[in-house]
Protein backbone atom coordinates (compact mmCIF):
# COMPACT_ATOMS: atom_id res chain seq x y z
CA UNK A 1 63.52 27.49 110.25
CA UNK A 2 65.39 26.03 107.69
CA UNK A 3 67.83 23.96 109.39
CA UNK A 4 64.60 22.87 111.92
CA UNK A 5 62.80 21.37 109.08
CA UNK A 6 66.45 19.33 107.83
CA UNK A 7 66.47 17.98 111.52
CA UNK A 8 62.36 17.38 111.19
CA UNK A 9 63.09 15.76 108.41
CA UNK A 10 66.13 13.53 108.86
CA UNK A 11 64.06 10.24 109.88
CA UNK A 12 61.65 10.26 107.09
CA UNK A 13 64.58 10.67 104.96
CA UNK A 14 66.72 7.98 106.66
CA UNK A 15 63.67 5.66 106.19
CA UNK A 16 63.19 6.54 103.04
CA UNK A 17 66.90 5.95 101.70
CA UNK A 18 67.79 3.05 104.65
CA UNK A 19 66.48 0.88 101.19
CA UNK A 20 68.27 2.66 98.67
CA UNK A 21 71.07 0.31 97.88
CA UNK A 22 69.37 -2.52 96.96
CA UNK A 23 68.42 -1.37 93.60
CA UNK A 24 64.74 -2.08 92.42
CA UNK A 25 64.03 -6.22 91.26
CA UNK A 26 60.62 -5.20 89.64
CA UNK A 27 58.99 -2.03 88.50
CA UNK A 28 56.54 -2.16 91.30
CA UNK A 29 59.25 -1.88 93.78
CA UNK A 30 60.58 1.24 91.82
CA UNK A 31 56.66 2.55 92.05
CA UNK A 32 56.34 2.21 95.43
CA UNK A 33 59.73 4.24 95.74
CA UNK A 34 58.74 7.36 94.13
CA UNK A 35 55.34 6.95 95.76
CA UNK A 36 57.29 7.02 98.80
CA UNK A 37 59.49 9.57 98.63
CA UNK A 38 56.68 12.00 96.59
CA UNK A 39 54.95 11.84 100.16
CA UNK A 40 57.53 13.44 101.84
CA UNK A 41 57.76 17.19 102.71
CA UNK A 42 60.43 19.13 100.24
CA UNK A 43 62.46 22.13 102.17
CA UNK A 44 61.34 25.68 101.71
CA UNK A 45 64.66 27.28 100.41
CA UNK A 46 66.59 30.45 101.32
CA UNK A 47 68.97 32.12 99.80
CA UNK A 48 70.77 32.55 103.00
CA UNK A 49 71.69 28.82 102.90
CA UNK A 50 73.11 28.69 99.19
CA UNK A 51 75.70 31.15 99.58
CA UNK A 52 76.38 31.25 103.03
CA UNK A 53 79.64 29.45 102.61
CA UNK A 54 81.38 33.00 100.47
CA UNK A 55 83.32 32.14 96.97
CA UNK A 56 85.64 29.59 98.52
CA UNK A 57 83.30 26.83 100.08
CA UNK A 58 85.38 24.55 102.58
CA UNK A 59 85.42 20.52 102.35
CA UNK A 60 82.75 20.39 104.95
CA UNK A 61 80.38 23.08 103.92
CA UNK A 62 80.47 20.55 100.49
CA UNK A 63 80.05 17.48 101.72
CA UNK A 64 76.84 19.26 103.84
CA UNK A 65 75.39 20.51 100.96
CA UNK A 66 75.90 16.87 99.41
CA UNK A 67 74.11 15.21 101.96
CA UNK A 68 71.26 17.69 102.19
CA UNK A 69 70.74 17.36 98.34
CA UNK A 70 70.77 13.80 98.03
CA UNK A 71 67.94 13.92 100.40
CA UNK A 72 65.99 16.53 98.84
CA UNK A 73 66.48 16.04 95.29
CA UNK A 74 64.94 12.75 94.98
CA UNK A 75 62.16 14.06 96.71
CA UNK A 76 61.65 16.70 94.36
CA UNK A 77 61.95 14.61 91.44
CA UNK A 78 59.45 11.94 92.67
CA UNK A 79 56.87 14.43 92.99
CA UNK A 80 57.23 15.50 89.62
CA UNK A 81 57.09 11.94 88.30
CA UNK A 82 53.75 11.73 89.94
CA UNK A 83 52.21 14.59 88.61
CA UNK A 84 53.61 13.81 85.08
CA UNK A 85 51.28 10.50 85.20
CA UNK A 86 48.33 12.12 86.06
CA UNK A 87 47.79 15.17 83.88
CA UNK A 88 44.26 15.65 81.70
CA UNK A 89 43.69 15.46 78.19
CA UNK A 90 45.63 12.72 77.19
CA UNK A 91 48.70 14.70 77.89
CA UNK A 92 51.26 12.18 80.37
CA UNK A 93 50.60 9.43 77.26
CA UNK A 94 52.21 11.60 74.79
CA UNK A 95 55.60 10.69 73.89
CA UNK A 96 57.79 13.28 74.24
CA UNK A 97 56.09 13.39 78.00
CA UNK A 98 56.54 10.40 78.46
CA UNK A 99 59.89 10.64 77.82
CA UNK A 100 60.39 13.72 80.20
CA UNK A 101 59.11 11.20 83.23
CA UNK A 102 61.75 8.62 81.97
CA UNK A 103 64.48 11.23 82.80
CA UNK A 104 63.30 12.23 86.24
CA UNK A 105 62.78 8.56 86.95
CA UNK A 106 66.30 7.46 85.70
CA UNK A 107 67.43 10.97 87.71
CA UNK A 108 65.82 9.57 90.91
CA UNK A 109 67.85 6.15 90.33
CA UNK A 110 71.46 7.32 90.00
CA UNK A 111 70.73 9.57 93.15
CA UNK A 112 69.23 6.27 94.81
CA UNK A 113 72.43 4.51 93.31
CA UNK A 114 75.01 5.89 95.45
CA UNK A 115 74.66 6.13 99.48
CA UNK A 116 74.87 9.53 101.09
CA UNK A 117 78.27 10.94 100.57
CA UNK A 118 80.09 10.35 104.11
CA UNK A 119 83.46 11.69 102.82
CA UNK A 120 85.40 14.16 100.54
CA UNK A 121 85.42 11.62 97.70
CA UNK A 122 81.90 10.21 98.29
CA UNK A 123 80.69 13.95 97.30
CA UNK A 124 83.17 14.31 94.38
CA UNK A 125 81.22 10.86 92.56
CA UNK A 126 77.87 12.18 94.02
CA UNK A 127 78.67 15.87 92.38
CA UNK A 128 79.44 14.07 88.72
CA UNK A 129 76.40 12.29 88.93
CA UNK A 130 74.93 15.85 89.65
CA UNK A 131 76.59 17.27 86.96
CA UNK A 132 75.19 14.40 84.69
CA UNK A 133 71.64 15.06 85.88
CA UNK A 134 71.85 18.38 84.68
CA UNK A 135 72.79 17.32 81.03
CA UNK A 136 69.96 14.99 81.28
CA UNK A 137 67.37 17.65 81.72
CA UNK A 138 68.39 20.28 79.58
CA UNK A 139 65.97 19.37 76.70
CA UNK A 140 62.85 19.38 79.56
CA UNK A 141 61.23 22.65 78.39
CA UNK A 142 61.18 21.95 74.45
CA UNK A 143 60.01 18.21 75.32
CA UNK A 144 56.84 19.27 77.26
CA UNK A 145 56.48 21.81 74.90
CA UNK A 146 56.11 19.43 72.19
CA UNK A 147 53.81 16.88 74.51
CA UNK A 148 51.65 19.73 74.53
CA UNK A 149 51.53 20.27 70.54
CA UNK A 150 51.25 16.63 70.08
CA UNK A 151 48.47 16.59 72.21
CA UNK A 152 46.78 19.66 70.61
CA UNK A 153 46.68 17.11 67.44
CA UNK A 154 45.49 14.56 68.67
CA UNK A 155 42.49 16.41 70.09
CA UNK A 156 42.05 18.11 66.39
CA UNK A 157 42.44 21.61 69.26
CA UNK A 158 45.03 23.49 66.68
CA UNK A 159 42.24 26.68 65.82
CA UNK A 160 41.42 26.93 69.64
CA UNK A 161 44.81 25.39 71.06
CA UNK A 162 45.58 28.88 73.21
CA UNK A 163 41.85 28.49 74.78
CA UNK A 164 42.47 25.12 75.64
CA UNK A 165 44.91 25.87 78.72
CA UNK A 166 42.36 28.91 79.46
CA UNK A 167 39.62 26.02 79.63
CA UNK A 168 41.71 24.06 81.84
CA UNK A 169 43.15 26.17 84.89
CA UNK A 170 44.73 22.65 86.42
CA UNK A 171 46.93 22.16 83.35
CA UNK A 172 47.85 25.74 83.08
CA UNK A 173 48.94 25.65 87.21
CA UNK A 174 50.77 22.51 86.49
CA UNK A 175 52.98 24.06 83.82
CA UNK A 176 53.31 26.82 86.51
CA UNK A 177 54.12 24.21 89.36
CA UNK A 178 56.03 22.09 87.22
CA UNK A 179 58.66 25.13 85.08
CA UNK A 180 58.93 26.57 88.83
CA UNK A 181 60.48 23.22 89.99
CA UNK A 182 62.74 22.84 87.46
CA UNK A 183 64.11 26.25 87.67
CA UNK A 184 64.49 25.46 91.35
CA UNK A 185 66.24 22.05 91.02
CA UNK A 186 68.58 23.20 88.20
CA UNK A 187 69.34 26.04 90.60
CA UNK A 188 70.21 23.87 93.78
CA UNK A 189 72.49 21.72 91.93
CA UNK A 190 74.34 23.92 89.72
CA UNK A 191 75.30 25.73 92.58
CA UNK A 192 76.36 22.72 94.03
CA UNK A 193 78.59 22.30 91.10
CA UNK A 194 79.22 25.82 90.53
CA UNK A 195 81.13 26.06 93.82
CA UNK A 196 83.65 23.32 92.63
CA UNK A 197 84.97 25.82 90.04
CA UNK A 198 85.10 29.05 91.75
CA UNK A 199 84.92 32.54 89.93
CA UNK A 200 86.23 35.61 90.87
CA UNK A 201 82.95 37.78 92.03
CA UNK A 202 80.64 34.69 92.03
CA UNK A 203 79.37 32.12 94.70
CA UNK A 204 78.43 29.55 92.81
CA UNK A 205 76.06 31.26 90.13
CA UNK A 206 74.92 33.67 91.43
CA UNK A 207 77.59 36.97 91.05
CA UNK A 208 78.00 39.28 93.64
CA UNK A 209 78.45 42.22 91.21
CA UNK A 210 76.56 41.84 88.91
CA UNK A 211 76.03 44.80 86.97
CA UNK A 212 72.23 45.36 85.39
CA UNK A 213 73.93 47.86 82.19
CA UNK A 214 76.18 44.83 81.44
CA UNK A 215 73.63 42.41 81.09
CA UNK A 216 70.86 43.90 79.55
CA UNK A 217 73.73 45.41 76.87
CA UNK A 218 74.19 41.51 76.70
CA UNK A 219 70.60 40.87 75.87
CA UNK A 220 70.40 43.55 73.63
CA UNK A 221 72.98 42.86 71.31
CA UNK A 222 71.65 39.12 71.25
CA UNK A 223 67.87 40.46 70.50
CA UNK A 224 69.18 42.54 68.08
CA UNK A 225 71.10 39.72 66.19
CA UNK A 226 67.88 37.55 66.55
CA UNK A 227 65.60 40.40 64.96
CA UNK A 228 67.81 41.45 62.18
CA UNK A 229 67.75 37.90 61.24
CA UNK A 230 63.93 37.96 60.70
CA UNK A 231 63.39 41.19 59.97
CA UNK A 232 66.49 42.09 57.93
CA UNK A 233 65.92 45.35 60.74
CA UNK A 234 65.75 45.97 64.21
CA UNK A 235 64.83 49.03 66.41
CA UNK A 236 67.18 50.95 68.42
CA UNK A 237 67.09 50.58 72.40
CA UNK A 238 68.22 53.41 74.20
CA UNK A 239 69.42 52.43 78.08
CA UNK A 240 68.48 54.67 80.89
CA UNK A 241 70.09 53.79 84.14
CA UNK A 242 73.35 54.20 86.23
CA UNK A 243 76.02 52.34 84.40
CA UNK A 244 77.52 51.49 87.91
CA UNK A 245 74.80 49.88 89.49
CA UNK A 246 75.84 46.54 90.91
CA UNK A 247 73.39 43.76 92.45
CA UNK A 248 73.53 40.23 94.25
CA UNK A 249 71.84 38.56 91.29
CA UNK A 250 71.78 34.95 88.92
CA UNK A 251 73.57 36.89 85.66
CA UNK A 252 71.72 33.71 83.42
CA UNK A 253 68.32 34.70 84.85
CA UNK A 254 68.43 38.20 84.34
CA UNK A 255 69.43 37.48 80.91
CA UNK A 256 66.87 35.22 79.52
CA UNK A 257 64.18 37.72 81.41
CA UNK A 258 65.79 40.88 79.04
CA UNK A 259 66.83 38.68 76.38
CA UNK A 260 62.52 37.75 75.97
CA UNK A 261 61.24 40.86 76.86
CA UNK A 262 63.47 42.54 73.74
CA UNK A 263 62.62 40.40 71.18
CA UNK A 264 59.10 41.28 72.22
CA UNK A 265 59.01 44.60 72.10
CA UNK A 266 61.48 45.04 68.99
CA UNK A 267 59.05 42.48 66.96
CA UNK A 268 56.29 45.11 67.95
CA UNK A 269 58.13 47.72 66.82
CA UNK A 270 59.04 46.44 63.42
CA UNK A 271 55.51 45.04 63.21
CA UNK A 272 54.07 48.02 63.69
CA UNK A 273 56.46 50.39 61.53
CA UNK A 274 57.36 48.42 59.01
CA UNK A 275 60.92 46.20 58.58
CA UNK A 276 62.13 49.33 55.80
CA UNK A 277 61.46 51.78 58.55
CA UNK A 278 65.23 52.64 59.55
CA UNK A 279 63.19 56.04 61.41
CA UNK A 280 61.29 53.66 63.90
CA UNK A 281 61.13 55.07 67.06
CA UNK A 282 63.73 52.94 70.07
CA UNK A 283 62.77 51.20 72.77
CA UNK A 284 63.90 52.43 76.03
CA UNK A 285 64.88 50.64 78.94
CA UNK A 286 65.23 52.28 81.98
CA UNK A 287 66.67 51.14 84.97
CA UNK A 288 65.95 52.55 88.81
CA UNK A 289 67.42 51.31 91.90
CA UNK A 290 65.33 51.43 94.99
CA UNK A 291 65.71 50.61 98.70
CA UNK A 292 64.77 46.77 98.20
CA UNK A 293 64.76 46.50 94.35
CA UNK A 294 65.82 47.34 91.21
CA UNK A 295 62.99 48.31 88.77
CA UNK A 296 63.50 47.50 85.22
CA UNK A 297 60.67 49.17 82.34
CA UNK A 298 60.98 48.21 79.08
CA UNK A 299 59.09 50.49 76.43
CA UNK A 300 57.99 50.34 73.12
CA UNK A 301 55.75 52.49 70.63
CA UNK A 302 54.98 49.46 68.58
CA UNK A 303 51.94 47.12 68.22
CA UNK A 304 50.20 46.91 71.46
CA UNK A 305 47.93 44.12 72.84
CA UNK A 306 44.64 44.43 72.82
CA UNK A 307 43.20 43.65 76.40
CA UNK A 308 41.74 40.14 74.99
CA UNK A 309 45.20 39.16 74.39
CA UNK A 310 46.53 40.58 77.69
CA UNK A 311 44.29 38.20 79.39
CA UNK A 312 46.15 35.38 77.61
CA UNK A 313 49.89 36.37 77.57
CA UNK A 314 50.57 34.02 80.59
CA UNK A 315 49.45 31.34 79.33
CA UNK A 316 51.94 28.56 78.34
CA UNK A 317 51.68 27.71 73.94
CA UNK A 318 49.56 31.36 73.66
CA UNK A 319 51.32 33.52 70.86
CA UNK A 320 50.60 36.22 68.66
CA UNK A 321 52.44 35.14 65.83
CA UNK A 322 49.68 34.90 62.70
CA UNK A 323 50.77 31.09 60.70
CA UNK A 324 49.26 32.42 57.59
CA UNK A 325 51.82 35.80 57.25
CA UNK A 326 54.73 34.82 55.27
CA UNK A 327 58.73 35.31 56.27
CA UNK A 328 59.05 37.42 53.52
CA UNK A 329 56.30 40.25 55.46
CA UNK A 330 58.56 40.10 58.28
CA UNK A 331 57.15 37.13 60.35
CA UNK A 332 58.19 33.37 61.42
CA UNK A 333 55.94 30.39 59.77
CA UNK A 334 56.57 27.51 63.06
CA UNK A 335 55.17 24.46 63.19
CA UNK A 336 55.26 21.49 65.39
CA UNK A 337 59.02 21.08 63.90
CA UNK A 338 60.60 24.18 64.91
CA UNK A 339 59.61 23.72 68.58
CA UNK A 340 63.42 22.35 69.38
CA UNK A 341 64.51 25.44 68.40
CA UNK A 342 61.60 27.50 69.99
CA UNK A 343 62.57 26.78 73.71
CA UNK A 344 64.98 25.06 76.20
CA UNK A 345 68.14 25.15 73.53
CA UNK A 346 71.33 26.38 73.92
CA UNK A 347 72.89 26.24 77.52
CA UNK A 348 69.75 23.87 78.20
CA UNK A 349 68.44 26.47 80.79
CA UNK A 350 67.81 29.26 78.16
CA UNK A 351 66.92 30.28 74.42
CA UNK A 352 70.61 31.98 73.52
CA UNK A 353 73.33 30.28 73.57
CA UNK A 354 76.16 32.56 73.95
CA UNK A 355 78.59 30.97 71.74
CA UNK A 356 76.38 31.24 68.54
CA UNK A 357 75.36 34.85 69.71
CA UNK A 358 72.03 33.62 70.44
CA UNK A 359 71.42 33.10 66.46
CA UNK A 360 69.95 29.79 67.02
CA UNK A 361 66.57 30.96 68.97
CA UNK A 362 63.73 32.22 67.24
CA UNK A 363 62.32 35.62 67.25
CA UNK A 364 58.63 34.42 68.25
CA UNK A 365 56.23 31.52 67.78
CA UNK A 366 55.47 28.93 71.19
CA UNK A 367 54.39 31.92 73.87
CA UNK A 368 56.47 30.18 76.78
CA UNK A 369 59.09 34.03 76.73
CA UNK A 370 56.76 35.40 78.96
CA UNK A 371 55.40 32.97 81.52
CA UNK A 372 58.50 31.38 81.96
CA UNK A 373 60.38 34.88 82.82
CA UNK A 374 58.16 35.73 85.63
CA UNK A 375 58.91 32.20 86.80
CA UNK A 376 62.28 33.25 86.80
CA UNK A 377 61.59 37.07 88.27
CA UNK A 378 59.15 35.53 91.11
CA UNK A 379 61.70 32.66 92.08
CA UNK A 380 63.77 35.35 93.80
CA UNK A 381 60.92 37.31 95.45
CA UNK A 382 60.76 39.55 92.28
CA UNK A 383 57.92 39.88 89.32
CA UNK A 384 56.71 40.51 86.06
CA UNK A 385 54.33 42.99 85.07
CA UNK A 386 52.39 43.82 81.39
CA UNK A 387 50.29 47.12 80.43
CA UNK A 388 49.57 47.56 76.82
CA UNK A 389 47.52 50.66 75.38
CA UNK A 390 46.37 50.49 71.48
CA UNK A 391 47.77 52.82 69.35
CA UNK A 392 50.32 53.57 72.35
CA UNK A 393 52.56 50.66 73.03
CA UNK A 394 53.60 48.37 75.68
CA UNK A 395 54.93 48.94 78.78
CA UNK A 396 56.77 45.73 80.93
CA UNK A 397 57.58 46.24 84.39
CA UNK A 398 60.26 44.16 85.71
CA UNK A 399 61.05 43.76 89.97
CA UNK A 400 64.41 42.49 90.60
CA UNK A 401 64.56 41.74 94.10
CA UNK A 402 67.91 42.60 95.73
CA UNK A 403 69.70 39.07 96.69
CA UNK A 404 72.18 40.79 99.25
CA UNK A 405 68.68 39.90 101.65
CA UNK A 406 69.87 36.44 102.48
CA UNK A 407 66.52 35.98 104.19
CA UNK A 408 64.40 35.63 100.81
CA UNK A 409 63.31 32.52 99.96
CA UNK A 410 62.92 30.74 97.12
CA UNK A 411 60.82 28.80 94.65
CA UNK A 412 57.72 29.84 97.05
CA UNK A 413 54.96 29.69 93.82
CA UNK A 414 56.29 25.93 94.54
CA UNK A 415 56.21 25.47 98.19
CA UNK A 416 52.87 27.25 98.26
């Protein structure tokens, strides 16, 4: 199926591109571009076809990929330029929005720039222009994250800001549609690029052993730091699960899902307890592996949601945190400012950055933790699940699904 709809495909895309090096004279020109290539179909994806080459790709599978990417790409990119001039409330004239478009526009031009790589060295320039794109965009989550404060102010919406997406289902499916592309662009090209610097258990990103304990030890330690820094305190979490348990899995995406879901449930806890309670009870992860997936729960005994808020917790700028409590009880006073530092940072994909120990996220505040992770969970046929009992504690239920099926495919929520 896949490689039917490349050869489906081809002639729009020839037609499309047979243009492409005779750079835009006027802006209308440029217009009618992206108009042109947002009408065209984008490729379902499989897994199948992103790591089908093993941990040593050959000079052709490369220059294969190439092409196919500087076909689909731009195609991807125009449609989100589209949507991102269309959206209600005043939100695609806000500035940091604006600015978003600009980089998916001056994306779709350096792709448009260069003629599809026919040769070894054609897809060595086309990769660094690749590689460049993905610098570009790292900053995409914070920026619409901030397009949607700024345009909270401007509608005076700040004391009813988290019904405003409720209001609006359209704006809260774009966020959906539009987070769900991105993961699935930065994927496709950073394996692209990934596979020029080979690593011993990886094909491209995603790692062939990867090894749940490991990572979730990762995200613990870097929750930990993150809570002990707010709270001058963090729970204990206890880990359940066979230590050898090794998966076909994105190590990045596993982390950010953990690395959110901890700072969640040890806020609750401390919350809950009190930041001088060094007795608090742990959370407990525990860890199953089943025929087809690996089951991941996540449990706390600390302040649960009541079921008006777990009606909410997917939506995009929702949070919990209370503005008027005061760091010194134990919570984080953000405003518009700290929204930089709220999302997107580090790596540009994620909120830790590895080399600081992930000291430079926050420990709550803009609500995007927990939409975002099932974004990541459902991109590989996986999900994200929420039960939360008062007086109790909270329960999260994460479904890894197992990548060794080459069939799945991918970024379906956008393809849908």
């Amino acid at each position: 199926m896949f490689k039917q709809t490349r050869q489906f495909t081809r002639i729009n895309y020839q037609s499309a591109i047979s243009s492409s090096s005779k750079l835009y004279h006027s802006q209308s020109a440029f217009r009618r571009k992206i108009a042109e290539f947002a009408r065209l179909p984008q490729t379902t994806l499989k897994l199948y076809d992103m790591i089908s080459c093993g941990p040593i790709p050959t000079p052709a599978y490369l220059l294969q990929q190439a092409r196919f990417l500087h076909r689909e790409v731009p195609v991807r990119l125009a449609k989100k330029v589209r949507e991102l001039e269309s959206l209600p409330y005043g939100l695609s004239l806000t500035p940091p929005v604006q600015l978003v478009k600009a980089w998916y526009e001056q994306s779709f031009r350096d792709i448009m720039s260069v003629a599809p790589p026919l040769n070894q060295d054609d897809e060595l320039v086309f990769t660094q222009i690749l590689e460049k794109i993905l610098d570009r965009h790292k900053n995409v989550v914070p920026m619409m994250a901030q397009g949607v404060l700024e345009m909270k102010k401007q509608r005076n919406l700040h004391n009813r800001g988290e019904d405003l997406l409720d209001d609006c289902p359209y704006l809260q499916d774009f966020l959906d549609r539009f987070y769900s592309s991105r993961i699935a662009v930065r994927m496709l090209i950073s394996q692209h690029c990934a596979l020029h610097h080979p690593r011993e258990g990886f094909i491209g990103v995603v790692d062939s052993r990867c090894s749940v304990v490991k990572v979730a030890r990762m995200a613990i330690s870097d929750a930990t730091r993150i809570c002990e820094r707010t709270y001058c305190n963090a729970p204990d979490v206890i880990v359940h699960g066979d230590p050898n348990l090794i998966i076909h899995y994105e190590p990045a995406h596993l982390h950010h899902m953990l690395f959110e879901l901890l700072k969640n449930s040890m806020r609750a806890v401390v919350e809950y307890h009190g930041s001088s309670n060094y007795d608090a009870p742990p959370v407990q992860i525990s860890i199953v592996n089943n025929c087809c997936d690996v089951a991941i729960k996540i449990s706390d005994q600390g302040s649960a949601m009541s079921s008006s808020d777990l009606t909410r917790i997917w939506s995009y700028m929702y949070t919990s945190v209370k503005k008027q409590q005061t760091p010194k009880e134990g919570f984080v006073n953000l405003d518009e400012s700290s929204v930089l530092q709220a999302v997107g940072i580090g790596n540009g994909d994620f909120e830790v950055d590895h080399s600081t120990g992930g000291e430079i996220a926050p420990m709550a505040g803009f609500g995007y933790g927990l939409p975002i992770s099932r974004l990541y969970a459902r991109f590989f046929g996986g999900d994200l699940q929420i039960s939360s009992v008062i007086n109790c504690g909270t329960d999260v239920y994460m479904f890894l699904q197992k990548l060794d099926d080459r069939e799945i495919e991918l970024d379906s929520y956008e393809t849908s």
